[in-house]
Protein backbone atom coordinates (compact mmCIF):
# COMPACT_ATOMS: atom_id res chain seq x y z
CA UNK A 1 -115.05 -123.40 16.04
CA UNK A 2 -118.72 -124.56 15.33
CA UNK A 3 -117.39 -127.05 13.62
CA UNK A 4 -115.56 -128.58 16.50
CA UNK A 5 -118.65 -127.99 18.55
CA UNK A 6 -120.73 -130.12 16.35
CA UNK A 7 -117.76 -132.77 16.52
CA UNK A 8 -117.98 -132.88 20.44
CA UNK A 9 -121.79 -133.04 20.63
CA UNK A 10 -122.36 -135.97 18.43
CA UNK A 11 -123.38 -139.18 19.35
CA UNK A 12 -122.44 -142.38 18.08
CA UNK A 13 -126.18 -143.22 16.36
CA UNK A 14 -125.65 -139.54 14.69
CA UNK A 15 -122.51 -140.29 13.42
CA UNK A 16 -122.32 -143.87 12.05
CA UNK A 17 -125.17 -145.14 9.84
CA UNK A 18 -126.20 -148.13 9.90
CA UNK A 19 -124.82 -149.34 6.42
CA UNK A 20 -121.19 -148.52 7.89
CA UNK A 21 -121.35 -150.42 11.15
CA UNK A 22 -122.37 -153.81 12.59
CA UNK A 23 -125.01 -153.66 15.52
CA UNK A 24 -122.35 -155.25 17.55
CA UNK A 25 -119.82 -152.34 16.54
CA UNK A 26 -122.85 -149.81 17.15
CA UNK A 27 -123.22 -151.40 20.98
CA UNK A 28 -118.85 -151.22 21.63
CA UNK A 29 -119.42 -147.55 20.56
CA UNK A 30 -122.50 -146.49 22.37
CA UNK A 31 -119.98 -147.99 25.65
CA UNK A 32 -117.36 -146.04 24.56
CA UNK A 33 -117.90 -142.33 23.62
CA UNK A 34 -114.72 -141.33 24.24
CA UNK A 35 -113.92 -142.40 20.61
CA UNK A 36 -116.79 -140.74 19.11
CA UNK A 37 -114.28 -137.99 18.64
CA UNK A 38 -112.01 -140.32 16.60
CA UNK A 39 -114.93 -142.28 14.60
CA UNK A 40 -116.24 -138.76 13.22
CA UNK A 41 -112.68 -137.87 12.04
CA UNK A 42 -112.66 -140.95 10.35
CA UNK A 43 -115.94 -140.37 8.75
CA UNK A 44 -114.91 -136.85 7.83
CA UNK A 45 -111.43 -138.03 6.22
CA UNK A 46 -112.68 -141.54 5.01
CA UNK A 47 -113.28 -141.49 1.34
CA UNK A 48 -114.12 -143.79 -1.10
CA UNK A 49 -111.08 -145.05 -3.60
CA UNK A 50 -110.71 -146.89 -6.74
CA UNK A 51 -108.21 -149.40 -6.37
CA UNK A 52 -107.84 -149.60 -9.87
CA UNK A 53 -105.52 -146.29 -9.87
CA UNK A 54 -103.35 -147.90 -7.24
CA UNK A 55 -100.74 -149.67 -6.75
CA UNK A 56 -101.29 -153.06 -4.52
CA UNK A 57 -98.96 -154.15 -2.22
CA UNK A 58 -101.19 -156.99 0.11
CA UNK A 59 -104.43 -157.58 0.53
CA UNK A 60 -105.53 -159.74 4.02
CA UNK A 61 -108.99 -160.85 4.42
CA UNK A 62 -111.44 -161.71 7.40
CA UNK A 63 -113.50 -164.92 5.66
CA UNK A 64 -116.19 -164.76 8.00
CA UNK A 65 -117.08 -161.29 7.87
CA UNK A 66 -116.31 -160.63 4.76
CA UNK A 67 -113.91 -157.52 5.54
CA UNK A 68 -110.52 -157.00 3.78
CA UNK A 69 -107.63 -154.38 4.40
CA UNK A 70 -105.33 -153.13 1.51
CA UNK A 71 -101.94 -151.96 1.66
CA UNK A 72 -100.66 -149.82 -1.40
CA UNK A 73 -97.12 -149.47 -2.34
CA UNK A 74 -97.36 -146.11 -1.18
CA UNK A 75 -98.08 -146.96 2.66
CA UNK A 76 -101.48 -146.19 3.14
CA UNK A 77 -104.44 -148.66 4.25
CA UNK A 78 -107.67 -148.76 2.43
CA UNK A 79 -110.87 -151.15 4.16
CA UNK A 80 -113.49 -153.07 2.01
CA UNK A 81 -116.56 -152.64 3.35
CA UNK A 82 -120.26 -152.75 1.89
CA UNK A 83 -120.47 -149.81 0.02
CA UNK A 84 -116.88 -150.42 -1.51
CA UNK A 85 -112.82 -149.65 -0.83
CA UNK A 86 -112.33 -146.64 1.27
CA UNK A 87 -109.21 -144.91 2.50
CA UNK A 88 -108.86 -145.30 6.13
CA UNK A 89 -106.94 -141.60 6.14
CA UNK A 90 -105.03 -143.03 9.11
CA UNK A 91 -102.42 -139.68 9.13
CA UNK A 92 -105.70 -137.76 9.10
CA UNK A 93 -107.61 -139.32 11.87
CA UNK A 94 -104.91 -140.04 14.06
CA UNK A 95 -102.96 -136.53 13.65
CA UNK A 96 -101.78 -135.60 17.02
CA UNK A 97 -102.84 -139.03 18.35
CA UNK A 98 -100.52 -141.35 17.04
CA UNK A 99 -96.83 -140.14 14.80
CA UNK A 100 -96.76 -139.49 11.48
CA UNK A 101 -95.98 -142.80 9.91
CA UNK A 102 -95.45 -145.14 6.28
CA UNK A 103 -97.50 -148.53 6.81
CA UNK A 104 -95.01 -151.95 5.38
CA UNK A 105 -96.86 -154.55 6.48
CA UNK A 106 -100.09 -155.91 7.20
CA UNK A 107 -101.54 -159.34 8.55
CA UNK A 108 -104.94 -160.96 9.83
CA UNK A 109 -104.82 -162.73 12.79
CA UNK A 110 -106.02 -163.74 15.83
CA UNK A 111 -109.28 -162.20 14.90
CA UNK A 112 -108.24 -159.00 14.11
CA UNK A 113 -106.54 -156.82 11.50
CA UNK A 114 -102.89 -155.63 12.14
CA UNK A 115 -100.51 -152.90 10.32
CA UNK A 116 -96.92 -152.72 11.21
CA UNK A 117 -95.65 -149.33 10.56
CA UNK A 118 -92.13 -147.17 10.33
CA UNK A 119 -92.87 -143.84 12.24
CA UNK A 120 -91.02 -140.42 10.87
CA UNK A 121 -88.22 -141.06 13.24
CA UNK A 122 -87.54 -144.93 12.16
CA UNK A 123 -89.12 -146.36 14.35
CA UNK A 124 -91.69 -149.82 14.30
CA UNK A 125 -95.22 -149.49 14.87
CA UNK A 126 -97.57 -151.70 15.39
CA UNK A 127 -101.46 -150.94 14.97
CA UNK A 128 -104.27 -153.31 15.59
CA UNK A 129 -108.28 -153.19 14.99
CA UNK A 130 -111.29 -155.36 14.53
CA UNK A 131 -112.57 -153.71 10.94
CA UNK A 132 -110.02 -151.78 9.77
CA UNK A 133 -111.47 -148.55 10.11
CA UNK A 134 -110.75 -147.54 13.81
CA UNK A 135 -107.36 -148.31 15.46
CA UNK A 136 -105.26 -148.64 18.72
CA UNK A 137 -101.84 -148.92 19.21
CA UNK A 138 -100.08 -152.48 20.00
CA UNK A 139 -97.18 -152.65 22.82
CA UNK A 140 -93.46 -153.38 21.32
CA UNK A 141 -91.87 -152.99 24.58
CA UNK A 142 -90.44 -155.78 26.02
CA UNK A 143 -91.07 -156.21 29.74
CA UNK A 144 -88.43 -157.76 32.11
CA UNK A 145 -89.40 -158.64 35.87
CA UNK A 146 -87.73 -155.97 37.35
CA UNK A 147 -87.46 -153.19 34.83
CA UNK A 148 -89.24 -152.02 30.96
CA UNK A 149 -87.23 -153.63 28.48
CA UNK A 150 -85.79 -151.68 25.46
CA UNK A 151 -88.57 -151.12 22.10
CA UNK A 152 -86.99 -152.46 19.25
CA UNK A 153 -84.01 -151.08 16.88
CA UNK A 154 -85.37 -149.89 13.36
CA UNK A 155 -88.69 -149.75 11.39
CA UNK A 156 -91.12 -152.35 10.45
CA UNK A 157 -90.23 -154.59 7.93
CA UNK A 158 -92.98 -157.58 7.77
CA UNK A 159 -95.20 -158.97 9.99
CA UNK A 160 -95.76 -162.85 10.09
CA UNK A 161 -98.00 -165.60 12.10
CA UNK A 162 -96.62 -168.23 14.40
CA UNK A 163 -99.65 -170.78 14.49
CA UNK A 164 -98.19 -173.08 16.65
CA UNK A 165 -98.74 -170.41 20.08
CA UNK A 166 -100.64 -167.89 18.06
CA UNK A 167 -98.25 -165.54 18.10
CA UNK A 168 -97.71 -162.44 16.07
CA UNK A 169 -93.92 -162.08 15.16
CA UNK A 170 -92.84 -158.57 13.80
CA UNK A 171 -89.06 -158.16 11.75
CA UNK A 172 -87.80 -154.60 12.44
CA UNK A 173 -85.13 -152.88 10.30
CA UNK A 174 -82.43 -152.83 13.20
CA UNK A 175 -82.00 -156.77 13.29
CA UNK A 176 -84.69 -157.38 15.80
CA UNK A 177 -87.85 -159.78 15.39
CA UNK A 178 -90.26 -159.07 17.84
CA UNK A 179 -92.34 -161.89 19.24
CA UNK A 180 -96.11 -160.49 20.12
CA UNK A 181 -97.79 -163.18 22.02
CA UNK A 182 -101.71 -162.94 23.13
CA UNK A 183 -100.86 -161.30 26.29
CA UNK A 184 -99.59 -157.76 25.73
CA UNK A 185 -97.54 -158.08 28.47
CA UNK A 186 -95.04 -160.63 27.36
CA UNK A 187 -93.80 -159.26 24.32
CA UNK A 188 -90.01 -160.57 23.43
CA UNK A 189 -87.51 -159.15 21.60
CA UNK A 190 -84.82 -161.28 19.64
CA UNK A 191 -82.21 -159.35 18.13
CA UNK A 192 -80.98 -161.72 15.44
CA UNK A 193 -78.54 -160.24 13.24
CA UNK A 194 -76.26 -157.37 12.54
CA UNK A 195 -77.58 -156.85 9.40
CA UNK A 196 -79.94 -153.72 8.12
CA UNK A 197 -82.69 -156.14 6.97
CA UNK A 198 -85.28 -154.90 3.88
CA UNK A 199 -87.31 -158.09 3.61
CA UNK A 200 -87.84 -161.21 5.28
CA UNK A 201 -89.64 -164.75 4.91
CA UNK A 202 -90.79 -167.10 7.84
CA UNK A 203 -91.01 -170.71 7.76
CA UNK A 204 -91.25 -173.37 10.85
CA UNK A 205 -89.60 -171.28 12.81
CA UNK A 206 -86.87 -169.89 11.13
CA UNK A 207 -86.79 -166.80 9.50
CA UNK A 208 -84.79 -165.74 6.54
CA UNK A 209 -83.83 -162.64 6.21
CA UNK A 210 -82.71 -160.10 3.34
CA UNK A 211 -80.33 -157.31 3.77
CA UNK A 212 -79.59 -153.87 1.55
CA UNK A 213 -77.19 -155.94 -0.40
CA UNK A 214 -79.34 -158.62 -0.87
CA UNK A 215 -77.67 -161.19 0.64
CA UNK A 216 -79.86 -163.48 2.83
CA UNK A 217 -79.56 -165.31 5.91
CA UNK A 218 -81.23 -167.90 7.87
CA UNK A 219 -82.40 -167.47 12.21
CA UNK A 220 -84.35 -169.75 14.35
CA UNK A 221 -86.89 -167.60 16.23
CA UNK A 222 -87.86 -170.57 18.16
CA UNK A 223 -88.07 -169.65 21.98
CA UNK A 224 -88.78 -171.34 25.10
CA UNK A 225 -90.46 -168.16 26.81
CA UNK A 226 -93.24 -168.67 24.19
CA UNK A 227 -95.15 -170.60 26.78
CA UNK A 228 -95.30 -167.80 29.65
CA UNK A 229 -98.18 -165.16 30.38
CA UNK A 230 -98.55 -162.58 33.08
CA UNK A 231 -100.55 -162.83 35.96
CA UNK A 232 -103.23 -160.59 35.15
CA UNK A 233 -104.07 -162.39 31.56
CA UNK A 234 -104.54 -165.56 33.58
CA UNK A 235 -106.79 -164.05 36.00
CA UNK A 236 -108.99 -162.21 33.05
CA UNK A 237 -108.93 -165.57 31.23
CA UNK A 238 -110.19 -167.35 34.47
CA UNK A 239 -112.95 -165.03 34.45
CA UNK A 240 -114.18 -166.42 30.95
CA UNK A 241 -113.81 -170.13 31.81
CA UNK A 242 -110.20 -170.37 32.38
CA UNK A 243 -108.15 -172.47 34.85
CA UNK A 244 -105.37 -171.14 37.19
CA UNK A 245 -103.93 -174.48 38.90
CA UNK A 246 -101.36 -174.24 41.40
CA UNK A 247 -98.91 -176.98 40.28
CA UNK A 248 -96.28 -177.34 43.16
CA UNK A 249 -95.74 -180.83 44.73
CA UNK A 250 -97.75 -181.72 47.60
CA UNK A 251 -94.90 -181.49 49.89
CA UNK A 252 -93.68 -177.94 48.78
CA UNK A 253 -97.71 -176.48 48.75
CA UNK A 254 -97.69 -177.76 52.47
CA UNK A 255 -94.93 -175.78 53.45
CA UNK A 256 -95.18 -172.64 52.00
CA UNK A 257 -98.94 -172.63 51.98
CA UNK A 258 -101.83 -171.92 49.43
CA UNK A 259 -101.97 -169.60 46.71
CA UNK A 260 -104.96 -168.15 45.02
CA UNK A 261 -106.12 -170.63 41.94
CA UNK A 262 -108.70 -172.30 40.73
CA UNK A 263 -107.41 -175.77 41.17
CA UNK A 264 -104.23 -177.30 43.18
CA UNK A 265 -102.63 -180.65 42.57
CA UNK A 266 -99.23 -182.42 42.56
CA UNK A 267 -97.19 -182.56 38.92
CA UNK A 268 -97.69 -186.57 39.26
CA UNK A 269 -101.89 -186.03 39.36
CA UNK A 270 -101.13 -184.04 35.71
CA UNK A 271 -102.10 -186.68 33.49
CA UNK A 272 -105.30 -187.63 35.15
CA UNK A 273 -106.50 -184.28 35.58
CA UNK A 274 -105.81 -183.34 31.72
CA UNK A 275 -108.06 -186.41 30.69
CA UNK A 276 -111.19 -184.97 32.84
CA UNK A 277 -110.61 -181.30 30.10
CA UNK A 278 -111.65 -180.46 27.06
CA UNK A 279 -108.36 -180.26 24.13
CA UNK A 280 -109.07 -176.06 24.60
CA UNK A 281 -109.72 -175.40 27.61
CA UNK A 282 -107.15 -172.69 28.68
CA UNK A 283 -105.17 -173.84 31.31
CA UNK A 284 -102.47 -171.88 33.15
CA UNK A 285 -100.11 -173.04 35.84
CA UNK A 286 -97.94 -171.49 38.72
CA UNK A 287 -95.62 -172.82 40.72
CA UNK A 288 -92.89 -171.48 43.22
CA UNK A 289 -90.00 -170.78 41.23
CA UNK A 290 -91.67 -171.10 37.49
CA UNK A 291 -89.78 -174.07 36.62
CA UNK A 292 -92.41 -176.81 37.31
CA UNK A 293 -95.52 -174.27 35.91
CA UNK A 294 -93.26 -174.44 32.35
CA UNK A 295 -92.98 -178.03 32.37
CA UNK A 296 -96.36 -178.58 33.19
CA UNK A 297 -97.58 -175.89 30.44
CA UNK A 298 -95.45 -177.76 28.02
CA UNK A 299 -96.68 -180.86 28.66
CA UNK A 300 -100.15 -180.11 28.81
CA UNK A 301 -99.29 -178.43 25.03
CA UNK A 302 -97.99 -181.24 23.62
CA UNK A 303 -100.58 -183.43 24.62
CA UNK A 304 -103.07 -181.12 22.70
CA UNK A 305 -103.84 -178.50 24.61
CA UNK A 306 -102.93 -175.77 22.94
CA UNK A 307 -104.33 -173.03 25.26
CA UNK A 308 -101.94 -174.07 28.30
CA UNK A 309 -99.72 -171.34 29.29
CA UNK A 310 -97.31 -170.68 32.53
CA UNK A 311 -97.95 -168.34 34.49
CA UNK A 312 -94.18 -168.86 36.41
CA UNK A 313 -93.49 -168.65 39.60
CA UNK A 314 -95.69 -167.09 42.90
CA UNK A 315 -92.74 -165.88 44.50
CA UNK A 316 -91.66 -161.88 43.87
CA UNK A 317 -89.77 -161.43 40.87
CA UNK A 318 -90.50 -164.50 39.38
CA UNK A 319 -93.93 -163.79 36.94
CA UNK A 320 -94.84 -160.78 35.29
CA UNK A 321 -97.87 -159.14 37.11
């Protein structure tokens, strides 16, 4: 019990020395004490391991901090940091939190580390986090526009990087890839074959796959809803220097009125506009109906923008909020 009292009144410059975190990670925690709780247990359960006695399965690496993750054939994460390899005791810290789970895969992307997981009752898991150390749960559920979609059949398997959208794509046990763009919200599932699959590879959009019998075979995982974000990720983005731009025709904008963007023009004023912006700005478009906003997204991204998205269509039913 005093224990636990000690636990609760701790503060996040009494728990984390300096040598541990950054001064940026000491500012995100000093904002967030709700997981001072969780960044003591860590520091209780965290211990320092030689790698040497383990087995290795991956190692992933942020170059410009200097901070890697290891995955052992066992299924547990370890984190480099300055004072050496520790164990990130994820089953410890997260007891109660998150389910008991066996860690397959991990990958470094998009700025941060990630750890795709098969929970006690088969199921995938995906965990994300910015050193290593302290983690939060990634959404597998696909959303449709009128309902929550299904999570996905089986357990992780691998976990792979799209660069062309920047997209995180996940192979589950059950037959299932899961496509995890930037925004949470527009996670698709593609259930590709029948097959219990034990390993996989990923090239230009194909993926080939390896069953319990070892016999392989080869998927596209292309998909045309790659391009699409919700609403609420293109209003956050606007509010860091992104674009919303209302794409309709002149004609149709007239009659059914304004919407709320940043910028409003006719499809034909699309080329003009795009030589006025940088190649990154992020640019998302709407429409009425979602089929002009994708065009216009797809254009924009193949004439180098990268960061264009659609946002779909204003009308109900028609984007994701």
């Amino acid at each position: 019990m005093e224990h636990q009292q000690q636990d609760r009144d701790r503060n996040p410059d009494d728990t984390a020395p300096d040598s541990m975190f950054t001064d940026e990670e000491m500012e995100f925690l000093r904002s967030n004490p709700d997981i001072v709780e969780e960044l003591t247990r860590y520091l209780d359960f965290a211990a320092p391991v030689d790698l040497e006695d383990r087995d290795i399965k991956k190692i992933c690496e942020n170059p410009e901090q200097g901070l890697k993750l290891c995955l052992t054939e066992e299924g547990d994460l370890c984190v480099l940091k300055e004072e050496g390899w520790r164990n990130v005791a994820f089953a410890e810290v997260y007891r109660g939190k998150y389910p008991p789970c066996v860690f397959q895969d991990i990958l470094y992307a998009r700025e941060d580390f990630y750890a795709a997981a098969t929970t006690e009752d088969g199921l995938a898991a995906v965990y994300s986090s910015a050193t290593g150390e302290l983690w939060s749960p990634v959404n597998l559920k696909e959303m449709h526009y009128w309902a929550d979609g299904r999570p996905p059949r089986g357990g992780a398997v691998r976990l792979f990087l799209e660069p062309c959208m920047n997209q995180i794509l996940l192979v589950c046990s059950g037959g299932d890839v899961v496509i995890l763009p930037e925004c949470p919200k527009c996670v698709k599932i593609m259930h590709v074959t029948d097959r219990t699959v034990t390993d996989a590879d990923y090239r230009d959009h194909h993926m080939t796959l390896t069953d319990e019998n070892g016999e392989t075979e080869r998927v596209s995982v292309a998909t045309k809803d790659a391009i699409r974000v919700s609403l609420s990720y293109a209003k956050k983005a606007c509010e860091e220097g992104g674009e919303l731009i209302d794409i309709r025709p002149d004609d149709v904008r007239a009659e059914e009125g304004p919407i709320p963007c940043t910028a409003a023009m006719d499809p034909e004023a699309l080329d003009d506009y795009l030589q006025t912006k940088d190649k990154d700005a992020r640019l998302y478009f709407m429409c009425s109906y979602g089929t002009v906003s994708d065009q216009a997204a797809w254009h924009a991204y193949f004439e180098g923008f990268t960061n264009a998205r659609s946002v779909g269509g204003f009308h109900e039913g028609l984007h994701i909020d």
